[in-house]
C-alpha atoms as a PDB file:
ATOM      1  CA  UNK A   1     -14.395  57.826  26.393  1.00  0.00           C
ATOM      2  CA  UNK A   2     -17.299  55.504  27.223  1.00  0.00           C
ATOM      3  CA  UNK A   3     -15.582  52.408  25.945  1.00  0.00           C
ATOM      4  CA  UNK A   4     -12.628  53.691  28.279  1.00  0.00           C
ATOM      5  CA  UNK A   5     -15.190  54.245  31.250  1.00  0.00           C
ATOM      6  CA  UNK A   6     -16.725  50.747  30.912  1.00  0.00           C
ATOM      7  CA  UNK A   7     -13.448  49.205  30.915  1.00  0.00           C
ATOM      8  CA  UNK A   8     -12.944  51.284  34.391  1.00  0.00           C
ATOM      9  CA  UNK A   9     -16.303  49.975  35.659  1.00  0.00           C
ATOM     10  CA  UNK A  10     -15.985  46.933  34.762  1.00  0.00           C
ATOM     11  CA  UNK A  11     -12.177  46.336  36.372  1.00  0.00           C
ATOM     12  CA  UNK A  12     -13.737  47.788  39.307  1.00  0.00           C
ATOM     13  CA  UNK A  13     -16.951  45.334  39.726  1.00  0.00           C
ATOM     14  CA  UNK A  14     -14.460  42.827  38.921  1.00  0.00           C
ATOM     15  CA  UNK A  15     -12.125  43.371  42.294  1.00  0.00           C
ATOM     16  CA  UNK A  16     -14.935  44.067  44.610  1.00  0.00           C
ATOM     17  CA  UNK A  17     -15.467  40.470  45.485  1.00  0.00           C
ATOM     18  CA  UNK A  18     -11.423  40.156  45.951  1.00  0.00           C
ATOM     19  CA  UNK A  19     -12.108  43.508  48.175  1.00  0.00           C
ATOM     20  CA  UNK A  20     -14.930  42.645  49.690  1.00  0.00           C
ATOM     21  CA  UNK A  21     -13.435  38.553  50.793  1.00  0.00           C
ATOM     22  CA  UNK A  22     -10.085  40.661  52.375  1.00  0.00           C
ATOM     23  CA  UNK A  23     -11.951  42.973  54.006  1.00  0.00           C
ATOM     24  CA  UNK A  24     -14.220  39.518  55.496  1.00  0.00           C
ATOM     25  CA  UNK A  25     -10.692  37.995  56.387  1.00  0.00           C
ATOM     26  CA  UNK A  26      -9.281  41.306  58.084  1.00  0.00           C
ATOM     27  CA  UNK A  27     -12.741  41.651  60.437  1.00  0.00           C
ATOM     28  CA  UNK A  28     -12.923  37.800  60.932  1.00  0.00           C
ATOM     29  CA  UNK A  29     -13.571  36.481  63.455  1.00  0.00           C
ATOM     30  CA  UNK A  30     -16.576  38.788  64.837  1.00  0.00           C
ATOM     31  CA  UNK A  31     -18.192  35.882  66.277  1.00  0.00           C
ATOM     32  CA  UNK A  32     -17.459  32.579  68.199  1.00  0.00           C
ATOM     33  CA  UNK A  33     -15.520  29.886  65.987  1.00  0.00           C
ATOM     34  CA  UNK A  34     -16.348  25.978  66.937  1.00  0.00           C
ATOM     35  CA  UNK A  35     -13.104  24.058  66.559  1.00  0.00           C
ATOM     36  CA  UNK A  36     -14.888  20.304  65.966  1.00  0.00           C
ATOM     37  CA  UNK A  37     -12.814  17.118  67.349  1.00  0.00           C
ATOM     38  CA  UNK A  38     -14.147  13.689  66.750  1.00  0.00           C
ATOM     39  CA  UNK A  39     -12.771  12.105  69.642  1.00  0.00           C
ATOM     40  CA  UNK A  40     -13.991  11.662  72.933  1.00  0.00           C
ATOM     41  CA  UNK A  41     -13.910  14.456  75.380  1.00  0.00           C
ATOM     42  CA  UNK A  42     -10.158  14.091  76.821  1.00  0.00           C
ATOM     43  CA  UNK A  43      -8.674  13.696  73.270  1.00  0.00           C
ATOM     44  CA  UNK A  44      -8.593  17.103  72.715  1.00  0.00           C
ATOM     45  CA  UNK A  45      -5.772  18.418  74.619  1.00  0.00           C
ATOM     46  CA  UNK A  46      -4.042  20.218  71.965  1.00  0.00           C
ATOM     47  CA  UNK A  47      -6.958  21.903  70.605  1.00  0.00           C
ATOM     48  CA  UNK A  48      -7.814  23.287  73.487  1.00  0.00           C
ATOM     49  CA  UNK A  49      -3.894  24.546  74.161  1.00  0.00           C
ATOM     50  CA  UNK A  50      -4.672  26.416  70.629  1.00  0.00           C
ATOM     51  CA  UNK A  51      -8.253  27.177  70.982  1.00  0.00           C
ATOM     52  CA  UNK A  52      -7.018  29.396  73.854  1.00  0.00           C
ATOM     53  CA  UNK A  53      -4.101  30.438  71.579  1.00  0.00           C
ATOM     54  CA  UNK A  54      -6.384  31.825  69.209  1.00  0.00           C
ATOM     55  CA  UNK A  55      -8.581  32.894  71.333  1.00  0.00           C
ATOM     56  CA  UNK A  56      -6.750  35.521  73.212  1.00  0.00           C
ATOM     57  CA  UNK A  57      -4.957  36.567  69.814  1.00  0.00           C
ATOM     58  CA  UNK A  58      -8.347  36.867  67.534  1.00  0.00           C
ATOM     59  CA  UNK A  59     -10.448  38.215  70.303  1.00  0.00           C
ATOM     60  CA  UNK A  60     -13.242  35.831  69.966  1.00  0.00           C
ATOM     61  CA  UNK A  61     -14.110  32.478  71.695  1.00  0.00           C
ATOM     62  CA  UNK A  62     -12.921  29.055  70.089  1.00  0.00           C
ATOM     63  CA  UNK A  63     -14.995  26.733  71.578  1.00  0.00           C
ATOM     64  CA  UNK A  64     -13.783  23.238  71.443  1.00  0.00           C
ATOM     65  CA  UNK A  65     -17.152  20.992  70.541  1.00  0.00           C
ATOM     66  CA  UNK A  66     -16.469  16.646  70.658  1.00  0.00           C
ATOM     67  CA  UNK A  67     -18.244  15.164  68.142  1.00  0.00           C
ATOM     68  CA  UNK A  68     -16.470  11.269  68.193  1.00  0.00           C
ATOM     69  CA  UNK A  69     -18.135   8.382  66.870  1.00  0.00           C
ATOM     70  CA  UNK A  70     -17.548   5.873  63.498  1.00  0.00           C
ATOM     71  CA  UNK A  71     -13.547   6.520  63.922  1.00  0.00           C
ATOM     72  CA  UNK A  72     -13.722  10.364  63.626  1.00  0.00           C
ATOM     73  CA  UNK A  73     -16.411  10.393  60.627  1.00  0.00           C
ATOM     74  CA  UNK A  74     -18.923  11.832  62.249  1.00  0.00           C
ATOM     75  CA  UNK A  75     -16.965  14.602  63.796  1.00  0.00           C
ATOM     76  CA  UNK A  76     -15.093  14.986  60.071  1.00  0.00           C
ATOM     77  CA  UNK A  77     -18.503  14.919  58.604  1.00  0.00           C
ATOM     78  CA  UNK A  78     -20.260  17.635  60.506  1.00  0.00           C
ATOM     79  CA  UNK A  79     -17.207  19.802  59.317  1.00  0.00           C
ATOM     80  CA  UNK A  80     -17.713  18.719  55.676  1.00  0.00           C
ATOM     81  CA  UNK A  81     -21.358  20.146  55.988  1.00  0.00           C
ATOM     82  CA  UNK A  82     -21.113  23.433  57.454  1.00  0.00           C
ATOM     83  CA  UNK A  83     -20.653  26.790  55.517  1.00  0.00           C
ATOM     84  CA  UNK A  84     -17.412  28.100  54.630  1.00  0.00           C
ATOM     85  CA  UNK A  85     -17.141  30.518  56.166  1.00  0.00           C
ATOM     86  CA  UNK A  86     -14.204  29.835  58.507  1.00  0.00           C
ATOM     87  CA  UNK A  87     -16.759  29.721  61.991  1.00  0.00           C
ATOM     88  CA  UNK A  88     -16.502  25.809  61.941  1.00  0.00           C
ATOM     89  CA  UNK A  89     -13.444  24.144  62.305  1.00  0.00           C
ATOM     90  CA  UNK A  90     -11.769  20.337  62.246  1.00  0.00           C
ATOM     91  CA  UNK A  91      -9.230  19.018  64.729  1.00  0.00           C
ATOM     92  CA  UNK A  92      -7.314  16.947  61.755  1.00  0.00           C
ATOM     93  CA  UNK A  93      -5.739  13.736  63.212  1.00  0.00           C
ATOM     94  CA  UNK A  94      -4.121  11.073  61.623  1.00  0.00           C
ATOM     95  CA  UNK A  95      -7.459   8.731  61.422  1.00  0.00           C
ATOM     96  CA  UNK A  96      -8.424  11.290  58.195  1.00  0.00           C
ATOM     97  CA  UNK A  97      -5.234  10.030  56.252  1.00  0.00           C
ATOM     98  CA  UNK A  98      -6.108   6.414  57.434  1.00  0.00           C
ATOM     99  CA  UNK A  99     -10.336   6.457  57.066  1.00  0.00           C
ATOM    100  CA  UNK A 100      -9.650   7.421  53.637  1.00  0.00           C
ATOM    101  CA  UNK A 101      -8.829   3.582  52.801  1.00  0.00           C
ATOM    102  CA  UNK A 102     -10.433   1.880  55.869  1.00  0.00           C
ATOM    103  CA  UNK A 103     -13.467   2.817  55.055  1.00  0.00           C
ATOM    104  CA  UNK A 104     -14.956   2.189  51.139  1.00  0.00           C
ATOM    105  CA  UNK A 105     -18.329   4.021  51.714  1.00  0.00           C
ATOM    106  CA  UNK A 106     -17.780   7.551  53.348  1.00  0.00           C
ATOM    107  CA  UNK A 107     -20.423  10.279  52.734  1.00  0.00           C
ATOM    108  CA  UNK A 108     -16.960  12.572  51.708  1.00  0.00           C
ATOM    109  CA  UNK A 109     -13.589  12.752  50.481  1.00  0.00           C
ATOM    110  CA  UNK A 110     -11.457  14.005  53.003  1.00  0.00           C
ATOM    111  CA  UNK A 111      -8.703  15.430  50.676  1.00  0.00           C
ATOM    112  CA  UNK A 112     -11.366  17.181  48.152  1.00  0.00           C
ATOM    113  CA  UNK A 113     -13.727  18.341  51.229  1.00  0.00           C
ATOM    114  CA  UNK A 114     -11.427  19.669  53.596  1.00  0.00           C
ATOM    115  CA  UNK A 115      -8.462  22.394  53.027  1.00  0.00           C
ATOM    116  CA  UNK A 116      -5.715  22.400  55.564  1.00  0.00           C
ATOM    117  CA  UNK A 117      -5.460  24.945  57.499  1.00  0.00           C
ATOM    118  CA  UNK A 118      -2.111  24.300  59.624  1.00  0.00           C
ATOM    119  CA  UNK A 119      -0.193  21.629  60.992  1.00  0.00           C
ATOM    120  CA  UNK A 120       0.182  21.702  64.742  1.00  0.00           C
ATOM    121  CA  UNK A 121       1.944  18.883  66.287  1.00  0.00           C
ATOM    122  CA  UNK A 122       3.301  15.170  65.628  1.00  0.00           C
ATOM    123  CA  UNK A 123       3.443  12.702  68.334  1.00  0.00           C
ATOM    124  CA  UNK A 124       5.841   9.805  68.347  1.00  0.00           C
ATOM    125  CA  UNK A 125       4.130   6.302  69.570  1.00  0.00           C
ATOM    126  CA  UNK A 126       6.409   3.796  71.458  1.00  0.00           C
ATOM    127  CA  UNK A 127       6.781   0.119  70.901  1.00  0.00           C
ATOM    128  CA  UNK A 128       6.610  -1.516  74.123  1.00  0.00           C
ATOM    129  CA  UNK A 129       6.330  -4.834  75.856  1.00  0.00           C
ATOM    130  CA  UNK A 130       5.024  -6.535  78.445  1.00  0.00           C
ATOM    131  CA  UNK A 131       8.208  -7.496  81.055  1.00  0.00           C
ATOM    132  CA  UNK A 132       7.502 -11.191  80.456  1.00  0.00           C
ATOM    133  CA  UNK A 133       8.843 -10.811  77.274  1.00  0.00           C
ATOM    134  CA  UNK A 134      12.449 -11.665  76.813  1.00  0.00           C
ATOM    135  CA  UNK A 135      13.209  -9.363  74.106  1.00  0.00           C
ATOM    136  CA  UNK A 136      15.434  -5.705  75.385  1.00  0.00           C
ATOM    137  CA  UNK A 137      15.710  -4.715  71.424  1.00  0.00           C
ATOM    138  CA  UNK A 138      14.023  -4.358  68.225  1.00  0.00           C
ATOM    139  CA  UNK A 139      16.243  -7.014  66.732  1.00  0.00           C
ATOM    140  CA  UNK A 140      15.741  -9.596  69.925  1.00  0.00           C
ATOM    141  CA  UNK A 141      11.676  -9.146  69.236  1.00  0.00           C
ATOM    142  CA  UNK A 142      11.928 -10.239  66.239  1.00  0.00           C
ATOM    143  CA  UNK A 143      14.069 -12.699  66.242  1.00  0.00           C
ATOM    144  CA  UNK A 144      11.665 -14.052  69.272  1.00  0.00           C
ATOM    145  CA  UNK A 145       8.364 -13.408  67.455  1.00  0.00           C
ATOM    146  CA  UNK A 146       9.853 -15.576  64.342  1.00  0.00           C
ATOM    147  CA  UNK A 147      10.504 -18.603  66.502  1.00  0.00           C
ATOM    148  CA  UNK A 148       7.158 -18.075  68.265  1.00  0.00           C
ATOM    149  CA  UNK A 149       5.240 -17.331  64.867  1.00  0.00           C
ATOM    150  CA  UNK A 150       0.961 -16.119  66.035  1.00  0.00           C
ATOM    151  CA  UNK A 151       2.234 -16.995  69.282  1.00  0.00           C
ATOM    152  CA  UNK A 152       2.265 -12.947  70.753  1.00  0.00           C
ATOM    153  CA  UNK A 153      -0.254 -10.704  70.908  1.00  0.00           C
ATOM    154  CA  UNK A 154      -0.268  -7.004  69.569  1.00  0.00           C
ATOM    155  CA  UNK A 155      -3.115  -4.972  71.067  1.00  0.00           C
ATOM    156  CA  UNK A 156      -4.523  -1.372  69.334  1.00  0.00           C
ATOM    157  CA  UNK A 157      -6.612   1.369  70.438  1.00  0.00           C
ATOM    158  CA  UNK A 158      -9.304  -0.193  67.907  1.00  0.00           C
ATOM    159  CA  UNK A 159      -9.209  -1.316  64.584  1.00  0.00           C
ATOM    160  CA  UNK A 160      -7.314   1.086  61.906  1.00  0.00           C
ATOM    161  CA  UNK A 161      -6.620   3.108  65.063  1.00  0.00           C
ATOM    162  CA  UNK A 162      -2.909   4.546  64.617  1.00  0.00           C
ATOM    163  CA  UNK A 163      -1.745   1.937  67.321  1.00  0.00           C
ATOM    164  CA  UNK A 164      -2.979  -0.727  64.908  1.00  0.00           C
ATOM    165  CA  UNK A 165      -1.445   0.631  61.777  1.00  0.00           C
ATOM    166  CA  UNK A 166       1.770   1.203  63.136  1.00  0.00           C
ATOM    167  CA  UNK A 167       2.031  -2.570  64.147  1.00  0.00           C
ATOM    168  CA  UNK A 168       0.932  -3.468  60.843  1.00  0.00           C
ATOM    169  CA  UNK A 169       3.500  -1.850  59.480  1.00  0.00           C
ATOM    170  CA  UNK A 170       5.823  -3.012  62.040  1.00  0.00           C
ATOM    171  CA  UNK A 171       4.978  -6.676  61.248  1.00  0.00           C
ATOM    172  CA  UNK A 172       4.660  -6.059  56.921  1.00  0.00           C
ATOM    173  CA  UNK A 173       8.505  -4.593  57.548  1.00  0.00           C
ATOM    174  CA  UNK A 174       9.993  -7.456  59.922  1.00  0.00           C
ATOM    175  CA  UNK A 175       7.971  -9.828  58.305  1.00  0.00           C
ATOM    176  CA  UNK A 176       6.723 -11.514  61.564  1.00  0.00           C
ATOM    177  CA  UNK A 177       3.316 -12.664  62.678  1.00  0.00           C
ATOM    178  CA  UNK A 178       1.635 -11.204  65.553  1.00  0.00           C
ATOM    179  CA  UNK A 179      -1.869 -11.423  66.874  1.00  0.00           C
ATOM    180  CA  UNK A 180      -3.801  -8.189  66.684  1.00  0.00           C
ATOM    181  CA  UNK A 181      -5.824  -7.756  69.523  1.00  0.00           C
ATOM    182  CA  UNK A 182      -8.260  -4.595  69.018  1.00  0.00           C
ATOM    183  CA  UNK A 183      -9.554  -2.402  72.174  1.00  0.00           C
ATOM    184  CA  UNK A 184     -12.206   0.227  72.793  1.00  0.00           C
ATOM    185  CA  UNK A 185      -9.380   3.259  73.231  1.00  0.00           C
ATOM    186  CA  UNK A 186      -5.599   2.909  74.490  1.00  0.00           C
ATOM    187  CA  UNK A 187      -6.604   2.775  78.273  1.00  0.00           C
ATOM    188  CA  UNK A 188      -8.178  -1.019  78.151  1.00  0.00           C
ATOM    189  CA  UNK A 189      -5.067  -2.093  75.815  1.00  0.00           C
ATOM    190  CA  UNK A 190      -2.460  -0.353  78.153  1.00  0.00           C
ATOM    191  CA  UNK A 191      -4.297  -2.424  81.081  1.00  0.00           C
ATOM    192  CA  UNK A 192      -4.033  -5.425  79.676  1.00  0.00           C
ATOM    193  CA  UNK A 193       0.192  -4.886  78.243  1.00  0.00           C
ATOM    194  CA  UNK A 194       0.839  -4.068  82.083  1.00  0.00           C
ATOM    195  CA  UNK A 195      -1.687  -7.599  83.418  1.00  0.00           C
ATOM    196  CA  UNK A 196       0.301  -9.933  80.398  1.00  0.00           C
ATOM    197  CA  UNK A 197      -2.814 -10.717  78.281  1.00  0.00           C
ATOM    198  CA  UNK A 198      -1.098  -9.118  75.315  1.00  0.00           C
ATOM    199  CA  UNK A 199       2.454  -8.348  74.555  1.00  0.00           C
ATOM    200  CA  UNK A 200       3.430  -5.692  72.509  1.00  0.00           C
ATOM    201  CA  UNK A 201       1.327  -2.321  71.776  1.00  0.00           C
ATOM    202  CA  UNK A 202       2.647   0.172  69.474  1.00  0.00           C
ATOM    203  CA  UNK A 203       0.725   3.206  71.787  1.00  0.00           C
ATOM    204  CA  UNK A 204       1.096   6.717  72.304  1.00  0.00           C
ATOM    205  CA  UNK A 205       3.974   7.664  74.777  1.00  0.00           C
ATOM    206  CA  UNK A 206       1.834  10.375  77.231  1.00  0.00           C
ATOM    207  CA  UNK A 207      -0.204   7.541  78.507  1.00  0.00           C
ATOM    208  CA  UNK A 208       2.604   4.962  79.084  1.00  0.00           C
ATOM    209  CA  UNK A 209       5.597   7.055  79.813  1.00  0.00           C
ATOM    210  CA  UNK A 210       5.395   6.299  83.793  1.00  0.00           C
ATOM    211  CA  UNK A 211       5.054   3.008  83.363  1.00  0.00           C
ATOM    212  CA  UNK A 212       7.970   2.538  81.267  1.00  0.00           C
ATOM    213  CA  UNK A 213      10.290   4.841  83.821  1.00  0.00           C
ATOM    214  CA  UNK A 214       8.970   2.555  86.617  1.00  0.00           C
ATOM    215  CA  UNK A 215      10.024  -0.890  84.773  1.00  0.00           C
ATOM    216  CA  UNK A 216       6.294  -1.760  84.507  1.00  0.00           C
ATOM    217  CA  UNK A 217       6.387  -2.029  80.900  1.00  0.00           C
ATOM    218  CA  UNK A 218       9.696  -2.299  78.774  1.00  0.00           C
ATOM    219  CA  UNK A 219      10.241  -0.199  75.867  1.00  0.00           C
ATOM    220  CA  UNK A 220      11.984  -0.728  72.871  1.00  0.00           C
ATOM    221  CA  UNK A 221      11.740   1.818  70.471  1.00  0.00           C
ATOM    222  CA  UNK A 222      10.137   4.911  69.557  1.00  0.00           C
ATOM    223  CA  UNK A 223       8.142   4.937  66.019  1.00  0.00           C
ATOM    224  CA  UNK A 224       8.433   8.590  64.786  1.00  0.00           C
ATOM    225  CA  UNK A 225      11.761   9.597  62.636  1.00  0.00           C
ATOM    226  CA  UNK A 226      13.519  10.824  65.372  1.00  0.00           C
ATOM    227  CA  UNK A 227      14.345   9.821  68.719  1.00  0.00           C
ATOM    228  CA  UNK A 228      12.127  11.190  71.747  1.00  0.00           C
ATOM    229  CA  UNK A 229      12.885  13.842  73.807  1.00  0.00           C
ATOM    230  CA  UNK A 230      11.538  12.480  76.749  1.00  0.00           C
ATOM    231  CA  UNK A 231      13.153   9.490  76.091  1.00  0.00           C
ATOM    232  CA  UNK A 232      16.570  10.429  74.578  1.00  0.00           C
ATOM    233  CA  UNK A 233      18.474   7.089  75.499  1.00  0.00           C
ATOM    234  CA  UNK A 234      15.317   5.187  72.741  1.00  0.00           C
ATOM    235  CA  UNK A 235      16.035   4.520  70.140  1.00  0.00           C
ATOM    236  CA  UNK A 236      14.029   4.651  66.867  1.00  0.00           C
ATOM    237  CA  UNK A 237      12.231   1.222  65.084  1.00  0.00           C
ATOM    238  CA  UNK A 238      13.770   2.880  62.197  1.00  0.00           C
ATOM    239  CA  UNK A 239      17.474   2.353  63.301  1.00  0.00           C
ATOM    240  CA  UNK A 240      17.281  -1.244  63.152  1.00  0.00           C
ATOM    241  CA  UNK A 241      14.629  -1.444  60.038  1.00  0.00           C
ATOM    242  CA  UNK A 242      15.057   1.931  57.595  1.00  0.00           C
ATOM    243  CA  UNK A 243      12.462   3.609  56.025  1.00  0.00           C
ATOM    244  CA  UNK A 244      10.069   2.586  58.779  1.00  0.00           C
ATOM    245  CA  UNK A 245       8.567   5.617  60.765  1.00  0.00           C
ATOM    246  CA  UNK A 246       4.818   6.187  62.233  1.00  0.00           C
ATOM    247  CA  UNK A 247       3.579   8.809  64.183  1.00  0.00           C
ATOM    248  CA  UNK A 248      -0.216  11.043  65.285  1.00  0.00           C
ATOM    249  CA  UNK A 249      -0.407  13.924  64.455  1.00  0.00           C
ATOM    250  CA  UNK A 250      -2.856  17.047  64.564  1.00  0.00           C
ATOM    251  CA  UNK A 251      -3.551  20.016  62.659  1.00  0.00           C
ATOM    252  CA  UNK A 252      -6.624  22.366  61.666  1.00  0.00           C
ATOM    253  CA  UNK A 253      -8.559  21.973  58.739  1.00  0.00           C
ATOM    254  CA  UNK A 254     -11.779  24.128  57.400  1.00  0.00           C
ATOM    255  CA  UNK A 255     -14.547  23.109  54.825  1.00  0.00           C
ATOM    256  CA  UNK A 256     -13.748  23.535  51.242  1.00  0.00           C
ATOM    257  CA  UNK A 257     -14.356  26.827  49.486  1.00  0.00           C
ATOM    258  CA  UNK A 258     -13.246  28.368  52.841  1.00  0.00           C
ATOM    259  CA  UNK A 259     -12.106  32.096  51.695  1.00  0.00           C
ATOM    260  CA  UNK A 260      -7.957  31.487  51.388  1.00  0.00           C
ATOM    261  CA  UNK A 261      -7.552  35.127  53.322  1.00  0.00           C
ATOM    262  CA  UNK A 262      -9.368  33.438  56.420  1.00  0.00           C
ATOM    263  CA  UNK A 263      -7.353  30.111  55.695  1.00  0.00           C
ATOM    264  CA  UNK A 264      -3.765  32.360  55.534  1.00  0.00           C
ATOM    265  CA  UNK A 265      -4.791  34.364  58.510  1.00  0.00           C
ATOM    266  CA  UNK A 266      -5.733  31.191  60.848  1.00  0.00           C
ATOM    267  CA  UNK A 267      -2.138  29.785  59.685  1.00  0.00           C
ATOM    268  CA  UNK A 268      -0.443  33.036  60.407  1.00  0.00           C
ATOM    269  CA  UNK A 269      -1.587  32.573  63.957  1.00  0.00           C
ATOM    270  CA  UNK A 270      -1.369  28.941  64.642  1.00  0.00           C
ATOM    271  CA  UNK A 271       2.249  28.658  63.185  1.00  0.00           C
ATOM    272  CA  UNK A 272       3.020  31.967  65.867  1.00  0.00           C
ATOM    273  CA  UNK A 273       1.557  30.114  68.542  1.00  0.00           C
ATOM    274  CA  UNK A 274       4.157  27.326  67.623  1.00  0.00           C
ATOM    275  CA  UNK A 275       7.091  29.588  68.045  1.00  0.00           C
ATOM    276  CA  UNK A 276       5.893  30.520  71.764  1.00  0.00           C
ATOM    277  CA  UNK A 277       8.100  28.999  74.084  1.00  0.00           C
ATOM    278  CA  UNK A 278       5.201  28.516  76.639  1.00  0.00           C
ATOM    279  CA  UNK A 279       3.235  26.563  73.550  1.00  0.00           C
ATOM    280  CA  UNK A 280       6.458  24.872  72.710  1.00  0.00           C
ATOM    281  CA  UNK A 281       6.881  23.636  76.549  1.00  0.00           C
ATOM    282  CA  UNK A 282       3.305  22.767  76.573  1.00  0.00           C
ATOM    283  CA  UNK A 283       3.278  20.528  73.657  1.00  0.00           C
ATOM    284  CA  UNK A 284       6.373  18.722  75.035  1.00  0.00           C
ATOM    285  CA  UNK A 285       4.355  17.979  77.883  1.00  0.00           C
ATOM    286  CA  UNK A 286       2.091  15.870  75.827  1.00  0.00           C
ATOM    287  CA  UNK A 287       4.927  14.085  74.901  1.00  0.00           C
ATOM    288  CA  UNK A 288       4.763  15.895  71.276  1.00  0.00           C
ATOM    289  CA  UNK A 289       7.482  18.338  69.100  1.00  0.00           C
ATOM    290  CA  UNK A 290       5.954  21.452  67.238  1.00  0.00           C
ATOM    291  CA  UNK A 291       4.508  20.506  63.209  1.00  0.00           C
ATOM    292  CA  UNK A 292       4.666  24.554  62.159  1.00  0.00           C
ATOM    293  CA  UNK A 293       3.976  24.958  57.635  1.00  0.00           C
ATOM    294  CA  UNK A 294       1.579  26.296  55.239  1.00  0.00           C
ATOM    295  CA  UNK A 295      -1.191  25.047  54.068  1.00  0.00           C
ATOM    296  CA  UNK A 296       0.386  23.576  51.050  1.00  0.00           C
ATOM    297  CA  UNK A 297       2.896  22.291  53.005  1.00  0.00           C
ATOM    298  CA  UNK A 298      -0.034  20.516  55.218  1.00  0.00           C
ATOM    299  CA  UNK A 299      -1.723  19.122  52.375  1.00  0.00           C
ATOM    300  CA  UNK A 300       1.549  17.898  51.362  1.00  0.00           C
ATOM    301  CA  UNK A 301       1.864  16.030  53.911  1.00  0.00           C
ATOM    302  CA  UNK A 302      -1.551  14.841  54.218  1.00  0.00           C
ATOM    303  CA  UNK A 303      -1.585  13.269  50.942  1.00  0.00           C
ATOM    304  CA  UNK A 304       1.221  11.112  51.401  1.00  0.00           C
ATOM    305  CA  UNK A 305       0.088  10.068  54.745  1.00  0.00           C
ATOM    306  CA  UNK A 306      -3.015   9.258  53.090  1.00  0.00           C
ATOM    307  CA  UNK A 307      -0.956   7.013  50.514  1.00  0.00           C
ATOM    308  CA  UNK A 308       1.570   5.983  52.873  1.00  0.00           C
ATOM    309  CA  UNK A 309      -1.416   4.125  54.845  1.00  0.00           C
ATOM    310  CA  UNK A 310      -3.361   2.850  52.067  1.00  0.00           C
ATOM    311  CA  UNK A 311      -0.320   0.554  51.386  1.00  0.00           C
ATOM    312  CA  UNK A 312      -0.367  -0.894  54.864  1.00  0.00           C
ATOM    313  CA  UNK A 313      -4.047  -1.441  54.998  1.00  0.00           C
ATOM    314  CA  UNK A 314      -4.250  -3.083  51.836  1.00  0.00           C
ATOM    315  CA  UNK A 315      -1.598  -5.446  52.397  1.00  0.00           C
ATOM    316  CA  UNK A 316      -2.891  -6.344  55.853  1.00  0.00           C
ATOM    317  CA  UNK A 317      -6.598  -6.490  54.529  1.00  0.00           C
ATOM    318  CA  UNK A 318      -7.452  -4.462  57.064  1.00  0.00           C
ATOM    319  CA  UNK A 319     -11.064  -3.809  56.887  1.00  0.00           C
ATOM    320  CA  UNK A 320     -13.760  -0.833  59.445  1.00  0.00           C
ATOM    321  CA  UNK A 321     -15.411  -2.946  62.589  1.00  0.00           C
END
């Protein structure tokens, strides 16, 4: 009997801390949750389309908080450091996959220190010239940037910015040689595409999309997988060279040894907020599609980003500024 009774007790002590971590998850959150992005204020626009998401659906304020700086480290950092407990939360963007090889001497390891949370959106950049360029085709650039070899110039948002990558990429695949010409954000590089001082730009589509419907700046392809939505008629960089493909993206992540119930529960949320059709419309107005998966799936993904990139900064010797 009191062998039988200890084994009772003892299964019992033994589940309280599984009882006690879903009963947390089921009562979370009962206070204000900071959703951290290391970008500039204005770089935030999905997270605060699913900060209000959440929001309304959890009851409690998620208050977006920019913390930019050293390419997102900081911001990635302060994340990193806080308590697990689910109340401080990372805007994941593609510069996590990419900092993980352009930088040797970070104070964490993204994969190890941060779980994914959920996937939210990808973003498709667009490879666009300046009109002064001849070329109306992926094929025609190249064929023009081989005869005029470190004769163009390819601006970026900064270097090891996405902008930059995907050129690199762009030029390791077509096997051409382009000047890269790094900027302080995509506004000064989009100026100077649309005044001639640099040719080509591999940058996001939101900021450039008027300019290309007005004839101010030609476009040639889009980078993701797929062609565009908003604009169908593109066609993809991987049409005319396969297996080449490039994209931002954004989802949430959480400091390690965040309870998985809080982890699930976030997910369960963010991945309804993706099947809204308001969300879904809202997105498309940033000129992005819907990411939805688990958190495996996210880490998934993540780790061969972070791979994927490694390649293409290696080979380019790309190194921080």
């Amino acid at each position: 009997m009191k062998r039988r009774q200890f084994l009772h007790l003892a299964a019992a002590a033994a589940a309280l801390p599984a009882v006690s971590r879903i009963a947390w998850a089921q009562t979370y959150p009962s206070r204000p949750v900071r959703l951290i992005v290391a970008t500039p204020a204005g770089g935030g626009d999905v997270a605060r389309l699913m900060g209000q998401w959440l929001s309304e659906r959890l009851g409690q304020p998620f208050v977006i908080e920019n913390r930019p700086g050293a390419g997102t480290n900081i911001g990635t950092e302060a994340v990193v450091r806080a308590p697990p407990d689910g109340y401080t939360l990372l805007l994941v963007n593609a510069a996590s996959a990419i900092n993980a090889t352009l930088y040797t001497k970070l104070n964490f390891n993204f994969i190890r220190d941060i779980v994914p949370v959920a996937s939210i959106i990808r973003q498709s950049l667009v490879m666009q010239v300046n009109p002064s360029v001849p070329a109306k085709t992926v094929p025609e650039f190249i064929g023009y940037a081989k005869v005029n070899p470190g004769k163009l110039s390819m601006a970026s948002g900064g270097n090891g910015a996405p902008s930059h990558i995907a050129g690199e990429l762009f030029k390791m695949m077509a096997g051409v040689n382009l000047v890269h010409v790094p900027y302080r954000g995509a506004v000064p590089a989009l100026t100077d595409l649309l005044g001639g001082q640099v040719q080509v730009y591999f940058g996001p589509m939101p900021a450039s999309i008027e300019y290309i419907k007005t004839g101010k700046l030609r476009a040639l392809a889009v980078t993701a997988a797929a062609r565009a939505e908003a604009l169908p008629d593109l066609p993809t960089v991987g049409e005319f060279m396969p297996g080449y493909e490039a994209s931002s993206w954004n989802g949430v992540g959480a400091p390690k040894n965040t309870p998985v119930e809080i982890v699930a529960k976030l997910n369960t949320e963010i991945n309804a907020a993706l099947a809204d059709p308001k969300m879904k419309a809202s997105v498309a107005d940033l000129g992005s599609i819907v990411f939805p998966g688990s958190p495996t799936e996210f880490a998934t993904f993540i780790a061969a980003e972070t791979e994927k990139w490694a390649k293409v900064i290696r080979f380019a010797g790309i190194k921080a500024s």
